[in-house]
PDB file of N, CA and C in Angstrom:
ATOM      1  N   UNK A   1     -23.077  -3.728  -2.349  1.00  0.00           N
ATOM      2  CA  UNK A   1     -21.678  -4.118  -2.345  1.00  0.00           C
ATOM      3  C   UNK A   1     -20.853  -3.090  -1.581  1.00  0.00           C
ATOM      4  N   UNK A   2     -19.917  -3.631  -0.493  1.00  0.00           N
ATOM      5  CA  UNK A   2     -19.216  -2.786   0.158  1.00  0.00           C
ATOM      6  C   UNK A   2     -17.835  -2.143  -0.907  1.00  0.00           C
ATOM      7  N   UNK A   3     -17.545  -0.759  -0.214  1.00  0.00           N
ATOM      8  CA  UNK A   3     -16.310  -0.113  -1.441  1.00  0.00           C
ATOM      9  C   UNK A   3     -15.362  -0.770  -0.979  1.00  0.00           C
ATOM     10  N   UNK A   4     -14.865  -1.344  -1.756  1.00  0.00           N
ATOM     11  CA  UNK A   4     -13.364  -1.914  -1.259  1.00  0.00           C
ATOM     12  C   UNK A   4     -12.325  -0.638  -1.000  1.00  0.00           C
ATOM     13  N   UNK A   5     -12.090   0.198  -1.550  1.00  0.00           N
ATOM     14  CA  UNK A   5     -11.092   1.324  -2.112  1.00  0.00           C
ATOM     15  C   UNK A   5     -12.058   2.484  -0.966  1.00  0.00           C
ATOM     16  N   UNK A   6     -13.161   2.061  -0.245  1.00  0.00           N
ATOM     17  CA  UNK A   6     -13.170   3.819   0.604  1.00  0.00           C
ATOM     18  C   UNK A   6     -12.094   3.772   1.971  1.00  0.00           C
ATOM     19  N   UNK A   7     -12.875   4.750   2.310  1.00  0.00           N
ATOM     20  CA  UNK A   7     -11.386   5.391   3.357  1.00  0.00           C
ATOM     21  C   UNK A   7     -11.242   4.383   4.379  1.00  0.00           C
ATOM     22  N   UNK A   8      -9.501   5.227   4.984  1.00  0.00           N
ATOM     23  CA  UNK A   8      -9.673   3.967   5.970  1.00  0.00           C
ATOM     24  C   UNK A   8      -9.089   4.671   7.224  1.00  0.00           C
ATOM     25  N   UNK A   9      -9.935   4.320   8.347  1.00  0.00           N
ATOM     26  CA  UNK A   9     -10.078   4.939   9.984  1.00  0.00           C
ATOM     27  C   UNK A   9      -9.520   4.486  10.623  1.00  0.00           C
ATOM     28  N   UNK A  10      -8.088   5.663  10.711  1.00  0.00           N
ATOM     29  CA  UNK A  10      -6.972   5.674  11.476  1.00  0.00           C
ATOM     30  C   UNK A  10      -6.864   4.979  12.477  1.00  0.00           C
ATOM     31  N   UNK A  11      -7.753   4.598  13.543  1.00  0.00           N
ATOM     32  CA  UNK A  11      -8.110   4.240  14.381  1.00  0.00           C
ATOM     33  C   UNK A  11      -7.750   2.217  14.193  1.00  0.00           C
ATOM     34  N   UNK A  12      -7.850   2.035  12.819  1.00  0.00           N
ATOM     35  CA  UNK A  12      -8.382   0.468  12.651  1.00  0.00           C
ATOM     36  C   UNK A  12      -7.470   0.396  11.155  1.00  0.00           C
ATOM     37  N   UNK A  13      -6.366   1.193  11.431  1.00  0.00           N
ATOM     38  CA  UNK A  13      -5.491   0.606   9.819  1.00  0.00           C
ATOM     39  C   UNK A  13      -4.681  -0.555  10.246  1.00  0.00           C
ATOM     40  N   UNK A  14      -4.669  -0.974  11.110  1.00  0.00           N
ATOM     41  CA  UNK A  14      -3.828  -2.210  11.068  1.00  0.00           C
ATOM     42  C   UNK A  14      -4.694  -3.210  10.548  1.00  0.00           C
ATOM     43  N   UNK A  15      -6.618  -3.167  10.880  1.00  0.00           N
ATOM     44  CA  UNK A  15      -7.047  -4.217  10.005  1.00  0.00           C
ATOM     45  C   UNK A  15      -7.451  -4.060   8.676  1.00  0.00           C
ATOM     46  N   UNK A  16      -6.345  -3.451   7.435  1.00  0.00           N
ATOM     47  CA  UNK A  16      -6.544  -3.337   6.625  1.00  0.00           C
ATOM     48  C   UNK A  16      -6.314  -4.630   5.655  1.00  0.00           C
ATOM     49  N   UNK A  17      -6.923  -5.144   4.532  1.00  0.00           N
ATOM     50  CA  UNK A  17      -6.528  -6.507   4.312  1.00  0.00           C
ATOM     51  C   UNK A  17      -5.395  -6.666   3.272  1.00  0.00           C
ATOM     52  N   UNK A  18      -4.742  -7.548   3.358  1.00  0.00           N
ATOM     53  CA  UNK A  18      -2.856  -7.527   2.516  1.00  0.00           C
ATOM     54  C   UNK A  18      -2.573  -8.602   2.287  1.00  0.00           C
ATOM     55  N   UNK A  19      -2.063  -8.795   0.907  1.00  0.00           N
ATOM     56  CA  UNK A  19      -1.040  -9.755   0.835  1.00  0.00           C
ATOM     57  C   UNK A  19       0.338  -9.634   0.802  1.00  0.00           C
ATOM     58  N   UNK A  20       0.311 -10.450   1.844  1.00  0.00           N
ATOM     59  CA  UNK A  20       1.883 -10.572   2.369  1.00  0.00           C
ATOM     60  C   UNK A  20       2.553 -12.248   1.802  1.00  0.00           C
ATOM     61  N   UNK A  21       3.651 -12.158   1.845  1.00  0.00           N
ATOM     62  CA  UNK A  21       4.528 -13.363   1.608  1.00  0.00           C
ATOM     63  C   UNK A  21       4.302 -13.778   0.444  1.00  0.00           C
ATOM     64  N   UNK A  22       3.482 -13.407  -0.139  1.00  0.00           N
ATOM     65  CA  UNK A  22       3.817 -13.997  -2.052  1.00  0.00           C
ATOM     66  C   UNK A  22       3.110 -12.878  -2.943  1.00  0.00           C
ATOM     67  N   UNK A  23       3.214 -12.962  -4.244  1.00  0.00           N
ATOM     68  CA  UNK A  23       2.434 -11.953  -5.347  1.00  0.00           C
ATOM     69  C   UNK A  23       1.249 -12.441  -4.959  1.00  0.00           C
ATOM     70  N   UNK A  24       0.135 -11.201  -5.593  1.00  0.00           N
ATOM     71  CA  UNK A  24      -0.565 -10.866  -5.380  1.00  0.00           C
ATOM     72  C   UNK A  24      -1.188 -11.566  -6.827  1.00  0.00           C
ATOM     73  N   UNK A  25      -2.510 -12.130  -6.445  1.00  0.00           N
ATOM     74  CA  UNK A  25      -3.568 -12.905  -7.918  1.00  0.00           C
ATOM     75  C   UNK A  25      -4.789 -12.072  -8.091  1.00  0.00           C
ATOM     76  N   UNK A  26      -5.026 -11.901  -9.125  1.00  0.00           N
ATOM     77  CA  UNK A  26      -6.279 -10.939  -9.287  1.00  0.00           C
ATOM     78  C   UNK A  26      -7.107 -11.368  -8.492  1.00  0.00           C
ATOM     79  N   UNK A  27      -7.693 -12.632  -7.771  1.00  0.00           N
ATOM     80  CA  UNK A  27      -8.751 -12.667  -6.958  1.00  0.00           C
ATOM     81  C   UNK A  27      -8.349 -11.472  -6.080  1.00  0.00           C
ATOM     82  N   UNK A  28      -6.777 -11.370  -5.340  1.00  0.00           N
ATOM     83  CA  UNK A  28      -6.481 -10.538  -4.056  1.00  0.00           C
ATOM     84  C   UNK A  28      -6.838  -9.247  -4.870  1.00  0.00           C
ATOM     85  N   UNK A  29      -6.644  -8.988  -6.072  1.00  0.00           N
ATOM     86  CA  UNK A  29      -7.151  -6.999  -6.345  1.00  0.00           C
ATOM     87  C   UNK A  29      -8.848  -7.406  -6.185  1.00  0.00           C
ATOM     88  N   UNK A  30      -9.344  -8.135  -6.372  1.00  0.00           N
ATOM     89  CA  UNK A  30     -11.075  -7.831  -6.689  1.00  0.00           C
ATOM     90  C   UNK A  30     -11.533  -8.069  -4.903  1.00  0.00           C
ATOM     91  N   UNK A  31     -10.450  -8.693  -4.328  1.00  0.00           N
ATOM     92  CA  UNK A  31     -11.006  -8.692  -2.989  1.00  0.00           C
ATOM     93  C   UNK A  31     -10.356  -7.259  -2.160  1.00  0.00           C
ATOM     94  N   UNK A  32      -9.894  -6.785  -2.768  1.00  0.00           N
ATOM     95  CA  UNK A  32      -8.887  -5.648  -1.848  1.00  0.00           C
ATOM     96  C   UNK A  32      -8.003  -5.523  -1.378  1.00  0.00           C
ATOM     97  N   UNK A  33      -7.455  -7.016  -1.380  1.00  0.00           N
ATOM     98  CA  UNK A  33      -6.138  -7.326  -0.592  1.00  0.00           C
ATOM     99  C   UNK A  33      -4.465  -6.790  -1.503  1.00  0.00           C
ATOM    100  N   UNK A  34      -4.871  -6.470  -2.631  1.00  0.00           N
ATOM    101  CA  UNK A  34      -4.030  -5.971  -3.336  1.00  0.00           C
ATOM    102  C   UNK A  34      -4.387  -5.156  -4.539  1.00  0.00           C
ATOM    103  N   UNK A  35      -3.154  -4.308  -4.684  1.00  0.00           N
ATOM    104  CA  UNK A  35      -3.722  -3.160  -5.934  1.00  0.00           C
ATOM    105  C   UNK A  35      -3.354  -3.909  -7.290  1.00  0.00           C
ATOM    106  N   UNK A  36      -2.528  -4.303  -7.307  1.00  0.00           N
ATOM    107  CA  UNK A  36      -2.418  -4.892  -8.807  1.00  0.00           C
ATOM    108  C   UNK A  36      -1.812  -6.208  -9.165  1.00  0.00           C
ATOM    109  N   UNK A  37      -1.390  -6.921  -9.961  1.00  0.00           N
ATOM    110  CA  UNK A  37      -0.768  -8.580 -10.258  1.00  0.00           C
ATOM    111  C   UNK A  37      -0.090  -8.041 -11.310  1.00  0.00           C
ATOM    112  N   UNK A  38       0.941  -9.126 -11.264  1.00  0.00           N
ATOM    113  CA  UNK A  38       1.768  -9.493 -12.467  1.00  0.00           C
ATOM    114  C   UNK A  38       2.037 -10.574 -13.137  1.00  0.00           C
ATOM    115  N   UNK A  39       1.385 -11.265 -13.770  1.00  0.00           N
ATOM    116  CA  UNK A  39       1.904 -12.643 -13.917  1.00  0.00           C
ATOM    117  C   UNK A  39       2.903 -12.964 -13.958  1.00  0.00           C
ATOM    118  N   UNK A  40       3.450 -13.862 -13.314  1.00  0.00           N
ATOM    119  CA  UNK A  40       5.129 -14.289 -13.146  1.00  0.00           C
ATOM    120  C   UNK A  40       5.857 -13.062 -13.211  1.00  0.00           C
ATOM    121  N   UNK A  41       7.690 -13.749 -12.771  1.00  0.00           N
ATOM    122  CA  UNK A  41       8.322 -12.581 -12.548  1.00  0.00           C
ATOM    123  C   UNK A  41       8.261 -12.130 -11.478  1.00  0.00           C
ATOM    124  N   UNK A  42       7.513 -11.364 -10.621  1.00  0.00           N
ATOM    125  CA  UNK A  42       7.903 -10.407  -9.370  1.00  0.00           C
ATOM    126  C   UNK A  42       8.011 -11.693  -8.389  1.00  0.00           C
ATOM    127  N   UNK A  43       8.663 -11.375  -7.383  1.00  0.00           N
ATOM    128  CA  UNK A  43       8.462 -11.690  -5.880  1.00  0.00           C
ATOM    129  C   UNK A  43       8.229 -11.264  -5.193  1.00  0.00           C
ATOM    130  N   UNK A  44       7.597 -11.468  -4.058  1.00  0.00           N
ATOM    131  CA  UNK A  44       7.222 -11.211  -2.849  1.00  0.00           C
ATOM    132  C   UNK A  44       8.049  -9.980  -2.149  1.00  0.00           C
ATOM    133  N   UNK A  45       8.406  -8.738  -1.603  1.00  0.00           N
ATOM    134  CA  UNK A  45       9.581  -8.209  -1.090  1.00  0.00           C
ATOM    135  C   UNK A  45       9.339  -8.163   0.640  1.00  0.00           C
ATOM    136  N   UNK A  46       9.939  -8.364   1.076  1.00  0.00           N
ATOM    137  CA  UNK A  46      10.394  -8.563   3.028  1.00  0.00           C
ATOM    138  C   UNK A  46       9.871  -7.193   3.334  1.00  0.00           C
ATOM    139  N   UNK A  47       8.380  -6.834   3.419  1.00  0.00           N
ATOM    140  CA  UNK A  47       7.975  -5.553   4.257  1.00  0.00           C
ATOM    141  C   UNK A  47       7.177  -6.384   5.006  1.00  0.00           C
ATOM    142  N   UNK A  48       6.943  -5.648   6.142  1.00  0.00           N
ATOM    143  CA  UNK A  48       6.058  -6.369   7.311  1.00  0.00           C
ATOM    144  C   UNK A  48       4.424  -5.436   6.997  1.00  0.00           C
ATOM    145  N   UNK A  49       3.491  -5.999   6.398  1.00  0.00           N
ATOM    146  CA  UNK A  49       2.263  -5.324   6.030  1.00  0.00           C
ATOM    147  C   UNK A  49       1.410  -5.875   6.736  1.00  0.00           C
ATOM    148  N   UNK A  50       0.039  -4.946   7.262  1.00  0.00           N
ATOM    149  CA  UNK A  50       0.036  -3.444   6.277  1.00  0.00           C
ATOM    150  C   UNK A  50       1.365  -2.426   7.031  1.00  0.00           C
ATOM    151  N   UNK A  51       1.052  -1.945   6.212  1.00  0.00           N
ATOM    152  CA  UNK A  51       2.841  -0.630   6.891  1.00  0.00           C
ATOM    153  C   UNK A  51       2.186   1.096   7.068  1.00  0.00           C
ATOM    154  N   UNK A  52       2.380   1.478   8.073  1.00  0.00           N
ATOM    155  CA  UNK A  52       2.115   2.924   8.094  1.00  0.00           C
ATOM    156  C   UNK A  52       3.027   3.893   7.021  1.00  0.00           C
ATOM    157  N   UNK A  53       2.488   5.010   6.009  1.00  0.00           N
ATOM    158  CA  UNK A  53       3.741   5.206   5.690  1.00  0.00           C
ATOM    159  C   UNK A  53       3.232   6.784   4.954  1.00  0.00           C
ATOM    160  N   UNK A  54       4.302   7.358   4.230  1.00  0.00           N
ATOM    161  CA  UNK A  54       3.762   8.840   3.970  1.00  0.00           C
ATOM    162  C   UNK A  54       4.402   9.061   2.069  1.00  0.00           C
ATOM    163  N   UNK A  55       3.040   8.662   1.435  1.00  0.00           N
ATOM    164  CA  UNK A  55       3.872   9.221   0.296  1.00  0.00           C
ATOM    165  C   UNK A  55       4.209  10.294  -0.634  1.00  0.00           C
ATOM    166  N   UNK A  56       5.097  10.519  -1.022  1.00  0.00           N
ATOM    167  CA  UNK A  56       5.792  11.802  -1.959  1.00  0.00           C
ATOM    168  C   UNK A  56       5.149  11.954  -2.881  1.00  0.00           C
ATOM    169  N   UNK A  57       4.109  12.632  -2.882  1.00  0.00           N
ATOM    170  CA  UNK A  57       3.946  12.820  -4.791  1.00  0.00           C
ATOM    171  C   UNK A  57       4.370  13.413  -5.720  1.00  0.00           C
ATOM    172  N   UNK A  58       3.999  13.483  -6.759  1.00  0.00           N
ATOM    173  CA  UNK A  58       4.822  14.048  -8.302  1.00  0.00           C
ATOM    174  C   UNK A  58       4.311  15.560  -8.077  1.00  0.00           C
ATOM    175  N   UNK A  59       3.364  15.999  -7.929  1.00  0.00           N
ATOM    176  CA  UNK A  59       3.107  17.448  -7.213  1.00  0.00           C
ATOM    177  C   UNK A  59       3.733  18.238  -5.826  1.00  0.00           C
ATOM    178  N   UNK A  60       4.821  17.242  -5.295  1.00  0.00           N
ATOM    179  CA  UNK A  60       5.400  17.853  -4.165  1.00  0.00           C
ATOM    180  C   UNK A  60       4.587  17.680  -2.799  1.00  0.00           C
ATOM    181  N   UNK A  61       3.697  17.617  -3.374  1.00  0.00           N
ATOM    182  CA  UNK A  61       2.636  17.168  -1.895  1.00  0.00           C
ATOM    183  C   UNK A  61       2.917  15.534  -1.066  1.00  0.00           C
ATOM    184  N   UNK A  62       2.046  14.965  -0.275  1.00  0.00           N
ATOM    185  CA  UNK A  62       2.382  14.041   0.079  1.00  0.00           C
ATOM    186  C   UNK A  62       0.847  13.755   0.584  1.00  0.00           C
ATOM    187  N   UNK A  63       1.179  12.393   1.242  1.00  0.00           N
ATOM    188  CA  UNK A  63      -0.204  11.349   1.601  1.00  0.00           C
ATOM    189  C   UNK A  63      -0.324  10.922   2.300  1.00  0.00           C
ATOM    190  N   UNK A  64      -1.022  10.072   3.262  1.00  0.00           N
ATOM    191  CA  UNK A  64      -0.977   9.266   4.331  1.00  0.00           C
ATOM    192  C   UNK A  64      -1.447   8.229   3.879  1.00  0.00           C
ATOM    193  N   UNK A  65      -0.758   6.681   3.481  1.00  0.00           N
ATOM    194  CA  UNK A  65      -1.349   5.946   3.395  1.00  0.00           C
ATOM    195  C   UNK A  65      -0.748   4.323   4.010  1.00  0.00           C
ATOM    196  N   UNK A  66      -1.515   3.579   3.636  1.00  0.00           N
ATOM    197  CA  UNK A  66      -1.187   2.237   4.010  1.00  0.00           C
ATOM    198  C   UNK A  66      -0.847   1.153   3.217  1.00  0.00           C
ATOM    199  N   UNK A  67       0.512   0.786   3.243  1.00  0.00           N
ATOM    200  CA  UNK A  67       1.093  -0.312   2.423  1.00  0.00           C
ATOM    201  C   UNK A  67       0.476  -1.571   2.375  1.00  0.00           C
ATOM    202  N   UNK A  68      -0.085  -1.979   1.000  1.00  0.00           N
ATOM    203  CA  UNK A  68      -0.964  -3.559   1.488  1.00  0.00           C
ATOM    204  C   UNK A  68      -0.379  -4.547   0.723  1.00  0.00           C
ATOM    205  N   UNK A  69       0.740  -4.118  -0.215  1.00  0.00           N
ATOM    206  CA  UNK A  69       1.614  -4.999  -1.437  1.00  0.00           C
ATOM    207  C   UNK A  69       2.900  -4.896  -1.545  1.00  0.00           C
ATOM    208  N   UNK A  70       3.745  -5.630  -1.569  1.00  0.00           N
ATOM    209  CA  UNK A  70       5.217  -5.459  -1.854  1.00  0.00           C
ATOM    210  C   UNK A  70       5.829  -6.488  -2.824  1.00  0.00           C
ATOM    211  N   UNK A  71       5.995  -5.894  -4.267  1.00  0.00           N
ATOM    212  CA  UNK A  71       6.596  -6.951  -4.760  1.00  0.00           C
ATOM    213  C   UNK A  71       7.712  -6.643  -5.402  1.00  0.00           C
ATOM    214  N   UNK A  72       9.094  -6.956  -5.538  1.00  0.00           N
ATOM    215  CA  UNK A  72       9.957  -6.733  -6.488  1.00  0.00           C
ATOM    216  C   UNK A  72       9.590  -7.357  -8.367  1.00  0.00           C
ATOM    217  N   UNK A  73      10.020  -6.517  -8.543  1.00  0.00           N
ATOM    218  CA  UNK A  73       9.879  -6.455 -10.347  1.00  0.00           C
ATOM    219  C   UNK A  73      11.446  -5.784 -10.558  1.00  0.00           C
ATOM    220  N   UNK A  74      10.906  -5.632 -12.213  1.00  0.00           N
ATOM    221  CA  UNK A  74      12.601  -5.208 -12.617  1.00  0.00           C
ATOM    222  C   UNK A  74      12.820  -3.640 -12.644  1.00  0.00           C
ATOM    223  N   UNK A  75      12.215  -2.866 -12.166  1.00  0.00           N
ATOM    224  CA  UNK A  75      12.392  -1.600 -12.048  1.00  0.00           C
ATOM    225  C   UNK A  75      13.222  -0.962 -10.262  1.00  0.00           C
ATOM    226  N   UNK A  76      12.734  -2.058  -9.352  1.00  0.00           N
ATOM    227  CA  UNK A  76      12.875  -2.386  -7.870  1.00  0.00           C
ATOM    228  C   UNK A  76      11.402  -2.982  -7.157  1.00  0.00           C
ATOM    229  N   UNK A  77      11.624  -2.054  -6.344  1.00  0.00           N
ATOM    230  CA  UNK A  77       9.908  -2.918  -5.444  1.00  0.00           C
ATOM    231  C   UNK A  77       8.850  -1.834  -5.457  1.00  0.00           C
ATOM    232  N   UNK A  78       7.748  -2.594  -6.050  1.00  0.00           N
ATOM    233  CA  UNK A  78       6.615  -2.008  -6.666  1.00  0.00           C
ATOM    234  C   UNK A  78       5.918  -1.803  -4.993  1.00  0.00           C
ATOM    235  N   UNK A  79       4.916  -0.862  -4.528  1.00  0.00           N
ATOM    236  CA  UNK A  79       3.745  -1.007  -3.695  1.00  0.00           C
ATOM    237  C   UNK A  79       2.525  -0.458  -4.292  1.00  0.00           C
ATOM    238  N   UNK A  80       1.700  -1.531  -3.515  1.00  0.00           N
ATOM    239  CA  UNK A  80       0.321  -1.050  -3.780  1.00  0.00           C
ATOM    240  C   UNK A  80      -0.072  -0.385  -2.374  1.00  0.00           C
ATOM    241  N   UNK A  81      -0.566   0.976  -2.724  1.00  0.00           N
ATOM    242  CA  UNK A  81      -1.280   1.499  -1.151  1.00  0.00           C
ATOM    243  C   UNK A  81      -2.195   2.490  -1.138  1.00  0.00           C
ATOM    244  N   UNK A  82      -3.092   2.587   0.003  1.00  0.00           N
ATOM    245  CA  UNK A  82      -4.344   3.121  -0.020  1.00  0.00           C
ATOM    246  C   UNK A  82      -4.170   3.944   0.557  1.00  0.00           C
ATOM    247  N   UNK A  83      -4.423   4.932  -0.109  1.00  0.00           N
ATOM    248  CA  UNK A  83      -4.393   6.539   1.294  1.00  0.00           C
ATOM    249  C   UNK A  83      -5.518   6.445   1.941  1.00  0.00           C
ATOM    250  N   UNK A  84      -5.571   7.074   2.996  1.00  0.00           N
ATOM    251  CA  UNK A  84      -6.052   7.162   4.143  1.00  0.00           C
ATOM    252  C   UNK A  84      -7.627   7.554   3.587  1.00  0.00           C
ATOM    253  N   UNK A  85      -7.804   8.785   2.758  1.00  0.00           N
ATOM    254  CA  UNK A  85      -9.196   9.216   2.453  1.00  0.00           C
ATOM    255  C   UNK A  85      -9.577   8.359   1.624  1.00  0.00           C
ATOM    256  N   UNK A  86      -9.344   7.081   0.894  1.00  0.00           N
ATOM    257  CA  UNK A  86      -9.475   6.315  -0.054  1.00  0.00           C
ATOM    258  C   UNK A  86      -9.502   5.832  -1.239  1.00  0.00           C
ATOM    259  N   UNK A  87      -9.277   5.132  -2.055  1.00  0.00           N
ATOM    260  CA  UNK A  87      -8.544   4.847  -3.190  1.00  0.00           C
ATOM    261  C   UNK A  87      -7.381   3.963  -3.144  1.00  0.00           C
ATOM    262  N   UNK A  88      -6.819   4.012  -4.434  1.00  0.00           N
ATOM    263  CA  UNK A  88      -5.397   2.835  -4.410  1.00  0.00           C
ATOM    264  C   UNK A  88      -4.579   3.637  -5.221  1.00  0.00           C
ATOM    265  N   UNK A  89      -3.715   3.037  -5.216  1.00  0.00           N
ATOM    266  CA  UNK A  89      -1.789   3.347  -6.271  1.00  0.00           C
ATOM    267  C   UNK A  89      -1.423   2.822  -6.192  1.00  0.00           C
ATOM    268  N   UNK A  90      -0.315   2.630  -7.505  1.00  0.00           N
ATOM    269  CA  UNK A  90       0.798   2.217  -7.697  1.00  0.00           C
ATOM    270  C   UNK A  90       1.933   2.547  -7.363  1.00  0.00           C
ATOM    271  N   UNK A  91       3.007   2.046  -6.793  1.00  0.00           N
ATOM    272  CA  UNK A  91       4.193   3.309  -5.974  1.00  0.00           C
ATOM    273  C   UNK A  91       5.661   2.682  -6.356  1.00  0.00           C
ATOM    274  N   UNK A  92       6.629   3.392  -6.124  1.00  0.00           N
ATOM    275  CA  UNK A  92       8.116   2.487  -6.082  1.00  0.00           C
ATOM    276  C   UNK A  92       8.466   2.890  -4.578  1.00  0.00           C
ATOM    277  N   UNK A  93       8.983   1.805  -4.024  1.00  0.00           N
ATOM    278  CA  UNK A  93       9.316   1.758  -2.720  1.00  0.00           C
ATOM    279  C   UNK A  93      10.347   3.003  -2.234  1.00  0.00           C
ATOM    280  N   UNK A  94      10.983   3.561  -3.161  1.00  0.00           N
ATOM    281  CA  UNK A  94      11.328   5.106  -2.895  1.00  0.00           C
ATOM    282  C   UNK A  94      10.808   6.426  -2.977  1.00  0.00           C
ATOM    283  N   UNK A  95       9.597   6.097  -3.241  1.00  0.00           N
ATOM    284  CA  UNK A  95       8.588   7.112  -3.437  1.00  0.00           C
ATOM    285  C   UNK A  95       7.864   7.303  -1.549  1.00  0.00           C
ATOM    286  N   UNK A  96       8.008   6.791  -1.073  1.00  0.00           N
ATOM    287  CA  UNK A  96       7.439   6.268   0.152  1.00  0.00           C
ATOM    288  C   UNK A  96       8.249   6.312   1.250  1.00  0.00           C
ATOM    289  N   UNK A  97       7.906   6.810   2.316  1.00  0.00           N
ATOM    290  CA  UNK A  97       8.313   6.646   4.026  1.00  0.00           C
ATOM    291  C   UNK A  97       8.006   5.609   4.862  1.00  0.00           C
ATOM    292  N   UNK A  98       8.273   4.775   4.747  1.00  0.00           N
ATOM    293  CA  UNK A  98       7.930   3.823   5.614  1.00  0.00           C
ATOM    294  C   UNK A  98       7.861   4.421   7.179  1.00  0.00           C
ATOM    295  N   UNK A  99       6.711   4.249   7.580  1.00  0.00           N
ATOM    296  CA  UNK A  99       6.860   4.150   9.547  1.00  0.00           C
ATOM    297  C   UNK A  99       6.170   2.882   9.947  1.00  0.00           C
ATOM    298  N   UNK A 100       7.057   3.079  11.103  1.00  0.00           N
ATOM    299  CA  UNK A 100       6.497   1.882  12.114  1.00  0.00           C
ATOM    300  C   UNK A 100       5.171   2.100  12.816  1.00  0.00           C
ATOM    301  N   UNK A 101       4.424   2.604  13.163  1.00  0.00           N
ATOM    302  CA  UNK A 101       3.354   2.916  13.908  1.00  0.00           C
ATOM    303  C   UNK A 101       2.351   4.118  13.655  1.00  0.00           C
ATOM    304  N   UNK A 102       1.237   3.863  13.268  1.00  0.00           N
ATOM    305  CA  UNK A 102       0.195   5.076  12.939  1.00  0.00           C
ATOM    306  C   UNK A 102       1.160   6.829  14.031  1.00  0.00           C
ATOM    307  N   UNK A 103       1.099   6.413  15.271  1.00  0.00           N
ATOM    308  CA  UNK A 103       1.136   7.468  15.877  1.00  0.00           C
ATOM    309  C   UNK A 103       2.352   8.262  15.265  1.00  0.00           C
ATOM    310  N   UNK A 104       3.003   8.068  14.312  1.00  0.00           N
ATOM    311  CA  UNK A 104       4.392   8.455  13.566  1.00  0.00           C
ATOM    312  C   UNK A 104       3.486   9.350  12.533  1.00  0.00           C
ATOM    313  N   UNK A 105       2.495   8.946  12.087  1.00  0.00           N
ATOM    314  CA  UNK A 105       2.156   9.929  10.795  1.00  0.00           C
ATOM    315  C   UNK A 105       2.017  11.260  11.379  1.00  0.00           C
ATOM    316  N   UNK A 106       2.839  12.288  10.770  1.00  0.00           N
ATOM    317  CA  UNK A 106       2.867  13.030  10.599  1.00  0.00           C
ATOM    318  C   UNK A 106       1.515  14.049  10.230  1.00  0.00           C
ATOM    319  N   UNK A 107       1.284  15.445  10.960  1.00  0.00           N
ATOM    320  CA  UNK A 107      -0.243  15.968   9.976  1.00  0.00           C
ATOM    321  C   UNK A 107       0.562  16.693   8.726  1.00  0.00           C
ATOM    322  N   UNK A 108      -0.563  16.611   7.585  1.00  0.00           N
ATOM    323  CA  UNK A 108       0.100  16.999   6.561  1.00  0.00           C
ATOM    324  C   UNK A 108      -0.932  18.239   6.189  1.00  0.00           C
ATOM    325  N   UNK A 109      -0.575  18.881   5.746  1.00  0.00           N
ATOM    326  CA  UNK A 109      -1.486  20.363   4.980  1.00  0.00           C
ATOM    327  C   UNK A 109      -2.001  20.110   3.712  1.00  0.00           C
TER     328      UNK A 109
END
């Protein structure tokens, strides 16, 4: 069985797989296409995915990863995204940098 969650080569993050335009159904987390579901309630939120982007963590550090989910809930807009060395999260859309284009990421230490 291939890892859904290993890394992903900078080179080829645009073919990362996403759901876009509606919530996300547990088939899309067991296929990869999304980190998590909600039953009812959220919508869909207007990001253009996958998204290059850099996130903030609770340690001050930060990440390189790739947006593959956008949904509003009642807290604001949830993302699901995969950093670059691999794995998933849960995020709030202010936790996060959105960029337009890999060549924008930043190197991080």
């Amino acid at each position: 069985m291939k890892d859904i969650w290993g890394p992903i080569y900078p080179a080829h993050w645009h073919n990362t797989p996403v759901t876009s335009g509606r919530c996300a159904t547990e088939v899309d987390v067991k296929a990869g296409r999304a980190v998590f579901y909600v039953d009812g309630g959220p919508e869909p939120a207007e990001i253009e995915l996958p998204c290059a982007a850099i996130q903030h963590l609770e340690n001050g550090t930060q990440q390189r990863v790739v947006v593959i989910q956008a949904e509003r809930v009642s807290s604001g807009v949830a993302l699901g995204v995969r950093p670059l060395e691999g794995g998933n999260c849960v995020c709030m859309e202010h936790e996060v940098e959105l960029l337009k284009e890999f060549t924008e990421w930043p190197l991080l230490n």
